[in-house]
Protein backbone atom coordinates (compact mmCIF):
# COMPACT_ATOMS: atom_id res chain seq x y z
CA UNK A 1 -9.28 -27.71 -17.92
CA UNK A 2 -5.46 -28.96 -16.39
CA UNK A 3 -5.07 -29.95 -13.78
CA UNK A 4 -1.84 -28.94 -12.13
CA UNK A 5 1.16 -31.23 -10.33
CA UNK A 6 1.44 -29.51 -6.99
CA UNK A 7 5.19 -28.85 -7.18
CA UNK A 8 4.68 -26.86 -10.20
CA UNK A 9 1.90 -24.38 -8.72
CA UNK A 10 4.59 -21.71 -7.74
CA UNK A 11 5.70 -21.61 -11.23
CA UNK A 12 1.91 -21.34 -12.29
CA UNK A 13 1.24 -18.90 -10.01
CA UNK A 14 4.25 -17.07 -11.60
CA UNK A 15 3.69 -16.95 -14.51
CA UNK A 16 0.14 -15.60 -14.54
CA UNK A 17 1.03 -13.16 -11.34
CA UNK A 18 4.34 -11.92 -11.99
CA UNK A 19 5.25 -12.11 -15.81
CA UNK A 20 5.88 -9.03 -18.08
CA UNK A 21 2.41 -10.08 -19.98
CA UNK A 22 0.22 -10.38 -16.66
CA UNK A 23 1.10 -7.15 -15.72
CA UNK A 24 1.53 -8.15 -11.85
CA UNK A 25 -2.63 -8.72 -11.19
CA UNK A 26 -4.47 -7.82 -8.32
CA UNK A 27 -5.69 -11.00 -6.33
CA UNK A 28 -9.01 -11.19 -7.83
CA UNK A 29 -7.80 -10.96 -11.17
CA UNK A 30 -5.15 -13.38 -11.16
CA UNK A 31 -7.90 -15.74 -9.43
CA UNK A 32 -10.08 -14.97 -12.90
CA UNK A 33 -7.31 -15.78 -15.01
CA UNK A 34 -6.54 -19.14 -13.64
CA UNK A 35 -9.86 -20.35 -13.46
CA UNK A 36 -10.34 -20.01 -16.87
CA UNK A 37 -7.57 -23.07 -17.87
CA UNK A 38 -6.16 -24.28 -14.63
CA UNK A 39 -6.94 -26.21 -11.11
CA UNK A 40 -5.84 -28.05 -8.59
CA UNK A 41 -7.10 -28.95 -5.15
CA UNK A 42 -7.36 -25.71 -2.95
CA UNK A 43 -5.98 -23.34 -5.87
CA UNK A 44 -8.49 -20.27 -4.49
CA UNK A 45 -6.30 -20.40 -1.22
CA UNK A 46 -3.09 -20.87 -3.11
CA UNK A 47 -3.72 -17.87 -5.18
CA UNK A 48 -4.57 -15.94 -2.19
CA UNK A 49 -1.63 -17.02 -0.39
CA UNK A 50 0.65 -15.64 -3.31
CA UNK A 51 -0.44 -12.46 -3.67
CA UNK A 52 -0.70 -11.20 0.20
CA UNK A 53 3.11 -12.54 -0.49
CA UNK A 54 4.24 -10.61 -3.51
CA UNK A 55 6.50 -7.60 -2.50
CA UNK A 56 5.06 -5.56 -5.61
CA UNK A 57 1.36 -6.23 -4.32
CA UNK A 58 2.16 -5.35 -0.83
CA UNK A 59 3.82 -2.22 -2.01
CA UNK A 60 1.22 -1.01 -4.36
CA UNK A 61 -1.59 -2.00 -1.66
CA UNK A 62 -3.43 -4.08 -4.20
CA UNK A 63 -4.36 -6.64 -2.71
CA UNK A 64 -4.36 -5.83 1.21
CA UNK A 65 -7.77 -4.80 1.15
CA UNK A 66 -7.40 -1.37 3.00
CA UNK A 67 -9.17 1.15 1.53
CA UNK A 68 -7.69 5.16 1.26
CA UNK A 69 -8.43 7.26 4.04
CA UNK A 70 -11.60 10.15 3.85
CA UNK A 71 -10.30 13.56 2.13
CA UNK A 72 -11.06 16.44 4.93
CA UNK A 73 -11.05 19.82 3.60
CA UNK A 74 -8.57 22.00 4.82
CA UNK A 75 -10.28 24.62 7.04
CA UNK A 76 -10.48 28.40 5.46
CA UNK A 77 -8.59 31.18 8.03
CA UNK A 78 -11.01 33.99 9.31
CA UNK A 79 -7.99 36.23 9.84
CA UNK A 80 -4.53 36.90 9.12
CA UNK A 81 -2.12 34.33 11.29
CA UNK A 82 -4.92 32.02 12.35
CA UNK A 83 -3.66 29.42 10.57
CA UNK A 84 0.18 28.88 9.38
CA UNK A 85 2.10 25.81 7.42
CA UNK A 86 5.26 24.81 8.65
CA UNK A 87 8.38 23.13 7.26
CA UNK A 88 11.87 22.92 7.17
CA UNK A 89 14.10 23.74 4.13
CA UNK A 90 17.45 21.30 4.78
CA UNK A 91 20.62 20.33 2.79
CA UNK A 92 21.67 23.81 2.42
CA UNK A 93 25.55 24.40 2.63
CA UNK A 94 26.72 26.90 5.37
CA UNK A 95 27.73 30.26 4.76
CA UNK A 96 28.62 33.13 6.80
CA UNK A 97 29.83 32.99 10.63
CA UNK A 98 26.58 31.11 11.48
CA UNK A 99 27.21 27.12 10.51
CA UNK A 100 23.60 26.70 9.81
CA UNK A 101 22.18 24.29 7.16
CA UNK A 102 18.93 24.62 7.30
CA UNK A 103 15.89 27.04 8.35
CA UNK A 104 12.09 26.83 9.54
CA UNK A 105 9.42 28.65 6.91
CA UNK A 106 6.29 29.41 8.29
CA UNK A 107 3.20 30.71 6.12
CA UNK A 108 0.54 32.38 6.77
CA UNK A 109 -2.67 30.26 5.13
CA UNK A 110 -4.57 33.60 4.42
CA UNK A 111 -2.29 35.86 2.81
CA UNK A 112 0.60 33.51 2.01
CA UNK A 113 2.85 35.67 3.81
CA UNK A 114 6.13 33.60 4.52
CA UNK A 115 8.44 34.19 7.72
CA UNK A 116 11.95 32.75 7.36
């Protein structure tokens, strides 16, 4: 086991966090791989530390802890119009005497009838 110089645990943490072969680990698994060959007083809290910091990590949600939200199923329409989607179609280059760019679509969920 090494033990590691303080003022080189950022480049530690580096290289078995962030390089091409790591493959940017989760918090728990960049804790495994240390243990296995390195220390140094308080590492479990430096390794921590690193990871709720890494802009990858955050972005991915790897290591924040929050888990994904329930899946609700979408409720089934009795009858026609009960229940409609809604969205806008933008970007679209004007035409005609209106100087419009963009228009609502609404659809019917139970016979995927559209209205522009």
């Amino acid at each position: 086991m090494t033990v590691v110089d303080r003022s080189l645990i950022n480049l530690v943490l580096k290289e078995f966090h962030d390089s091409p072969f790591s493959g940017n680990l989760s918090e728990d698994r960049t804790r495994e791989k240390v243990k296995t060959c390195i220390c140094w007083p308080m590492w479990q809290k430096d390794v921590a530390e690193y990871c709720k910091t890494c802009d990858r990590c955050q972005k991915e949600n790897k290591s924040t802890g929050k888990r994904l939200g329930n899946m609700i199923k979408i409720q089934e329409p009795s009858r026609h119009w009960k229940i409609v989607h809604m969205d806008w179609v933008t970007g679209l280059p004007p035409g005609g005497d209106r100087p419009y760019n963009a228009f609502l679509v609404i659809v019917d969920r139970f016979t995927k009838t559209p209205i522009f």
